[in-house]
Protein backbone atom coordinates (compact mmCIF):
# COMPACT_ATOMS: atom_id res chain seq x y z
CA UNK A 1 -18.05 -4.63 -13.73
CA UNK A 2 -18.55 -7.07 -10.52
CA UNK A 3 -19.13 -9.87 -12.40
CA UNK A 4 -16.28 -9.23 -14.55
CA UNK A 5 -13.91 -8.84 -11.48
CA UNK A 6 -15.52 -12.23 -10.02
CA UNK A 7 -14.58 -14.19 -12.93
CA UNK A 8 -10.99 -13.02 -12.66
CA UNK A 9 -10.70 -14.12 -9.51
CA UNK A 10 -12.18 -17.35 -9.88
CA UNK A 11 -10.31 -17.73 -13.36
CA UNK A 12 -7.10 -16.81 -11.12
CA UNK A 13 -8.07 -19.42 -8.22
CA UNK A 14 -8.73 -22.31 -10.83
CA UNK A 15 -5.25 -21.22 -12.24
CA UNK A 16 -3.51 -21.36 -9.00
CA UNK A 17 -5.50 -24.89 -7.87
CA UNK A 18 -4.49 -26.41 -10.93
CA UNK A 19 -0.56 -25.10 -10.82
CA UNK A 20 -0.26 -26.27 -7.39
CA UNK A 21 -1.84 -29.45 -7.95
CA UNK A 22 0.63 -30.33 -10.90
CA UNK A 23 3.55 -28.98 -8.34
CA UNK A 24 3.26 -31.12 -5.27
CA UNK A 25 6.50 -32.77 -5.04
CA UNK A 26 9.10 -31.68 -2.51
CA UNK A 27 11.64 -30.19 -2.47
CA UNK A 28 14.90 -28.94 -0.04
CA UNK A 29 15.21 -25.28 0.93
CA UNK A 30 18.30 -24.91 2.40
CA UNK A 31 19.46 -21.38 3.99
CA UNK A 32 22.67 -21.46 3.30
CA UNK A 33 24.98 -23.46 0.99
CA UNK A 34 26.47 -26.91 2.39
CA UNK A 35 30.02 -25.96 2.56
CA UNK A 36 29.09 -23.21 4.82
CA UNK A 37 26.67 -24.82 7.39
CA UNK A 38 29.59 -27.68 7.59
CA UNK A 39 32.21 -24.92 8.47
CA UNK A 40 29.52 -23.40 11.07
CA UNK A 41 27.98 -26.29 12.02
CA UNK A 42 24.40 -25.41 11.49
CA UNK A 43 22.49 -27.02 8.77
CA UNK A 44 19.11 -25.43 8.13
CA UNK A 45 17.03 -27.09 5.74
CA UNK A 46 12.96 -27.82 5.03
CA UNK A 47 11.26 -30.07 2.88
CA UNK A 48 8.62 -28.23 1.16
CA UNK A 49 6.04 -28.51 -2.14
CA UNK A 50 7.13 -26.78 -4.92
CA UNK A 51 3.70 -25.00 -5.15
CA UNK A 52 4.38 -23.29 -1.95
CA UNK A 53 7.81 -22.46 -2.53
CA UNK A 54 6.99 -20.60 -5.81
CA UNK A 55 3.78 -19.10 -4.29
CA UNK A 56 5.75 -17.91 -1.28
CA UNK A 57 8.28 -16.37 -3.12
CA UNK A 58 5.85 -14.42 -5.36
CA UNK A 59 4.24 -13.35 -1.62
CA UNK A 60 7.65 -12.51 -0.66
CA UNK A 61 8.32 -10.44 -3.58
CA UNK A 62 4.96 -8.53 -3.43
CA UNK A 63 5.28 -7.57 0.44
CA UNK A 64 8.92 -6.37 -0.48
CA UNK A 65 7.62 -4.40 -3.25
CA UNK A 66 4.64 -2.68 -1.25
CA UNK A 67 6.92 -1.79 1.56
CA UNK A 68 9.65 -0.45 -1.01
CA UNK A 69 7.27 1.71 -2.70
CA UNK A 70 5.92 2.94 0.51
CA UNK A 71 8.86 4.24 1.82
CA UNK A 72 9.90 6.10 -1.57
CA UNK A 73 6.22 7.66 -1.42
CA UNK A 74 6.85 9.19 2.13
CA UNK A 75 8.39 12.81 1.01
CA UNK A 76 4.92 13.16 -1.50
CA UNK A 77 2.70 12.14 1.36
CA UNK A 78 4.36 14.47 4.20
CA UNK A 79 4.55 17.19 1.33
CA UNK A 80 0.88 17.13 1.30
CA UNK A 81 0.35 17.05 4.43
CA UNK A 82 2.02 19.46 4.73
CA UNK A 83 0.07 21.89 1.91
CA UNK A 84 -3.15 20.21 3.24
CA UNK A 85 -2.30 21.78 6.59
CA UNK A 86 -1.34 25.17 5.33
CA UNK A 87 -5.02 25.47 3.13
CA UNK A 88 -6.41 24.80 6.24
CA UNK A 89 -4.90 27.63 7.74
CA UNK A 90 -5.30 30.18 4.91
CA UNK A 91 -9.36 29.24 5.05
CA UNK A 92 -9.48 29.96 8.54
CA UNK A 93 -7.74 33.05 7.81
CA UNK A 94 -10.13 33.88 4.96
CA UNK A 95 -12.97 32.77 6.98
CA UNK A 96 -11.41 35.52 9.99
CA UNK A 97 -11.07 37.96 7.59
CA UNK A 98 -14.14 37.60 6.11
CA UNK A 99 -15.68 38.10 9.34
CA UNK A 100 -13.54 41.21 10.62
CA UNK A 101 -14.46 43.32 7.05
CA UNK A 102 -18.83 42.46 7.48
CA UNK A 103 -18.59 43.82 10.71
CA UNK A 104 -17.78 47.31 9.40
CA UNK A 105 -20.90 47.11 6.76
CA UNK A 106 -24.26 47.20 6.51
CA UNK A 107 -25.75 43.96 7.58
CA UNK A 108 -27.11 43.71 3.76
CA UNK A 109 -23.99 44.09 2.17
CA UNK A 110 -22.35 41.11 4.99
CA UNK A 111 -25.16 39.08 3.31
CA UNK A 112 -24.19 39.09 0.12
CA UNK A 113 -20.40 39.20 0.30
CA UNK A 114 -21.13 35.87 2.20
CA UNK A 115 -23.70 34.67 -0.32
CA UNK A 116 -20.70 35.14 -3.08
């Protein structure tokens, strides 16, 4: 299963080589549309490959998605925290309980009530 998982990447990493290689020209990223920067007076623009425009976006994209899922997930993980931290409560209260009743038997019968 390594191996298999090794030549994904490296089939992957050829891919992306060869896709950036065939998409080195430049091109203008521009913030904001002309009309706009002319009324404000600020003109932000960069020269950039292609390759790195398309890769960055898909970068982009995947950091937006990760942190989007994230913060829909946080009810389910504070839920179980939250039951996580009330098992560990009712074990310790087993546990106590446990404890109190063996102390009333014969040391025998502790034994195997703990052995079960």
């Amino acid at each position: 299963m390594r191996y298999i998982r090794y030549a994904f990447l490296a089939a992957l990493g050829i891919v992306l080589i060869s896709v950036s290689l065939a998409n080195r020209g430049a091109v203008t990223l521009k913030l904001i549309p002309d009309d706009i920067a002319v009324l404000l007076g600020w003109n932000f623009s960069v020269s950039l490959p292609l390759f790195v425009v398309a890769l960055g976006g898909i970068a982009v994209g995947l950091v937006l998605g990760f942190i989007w899922e994230w913060m829909r997930e946080h009810k389910h993980r504070r839920e179980a925290g939250q039951k996580h931290r009330e098992v560990r409560k009712l074990e310790r209260e087993v546990t106590r309980l446990k404890q109190a009743k063996s102390e009333e038997k014969d040391e025998v019968l502790a034994l195997l009530d703990e052995a079960s």
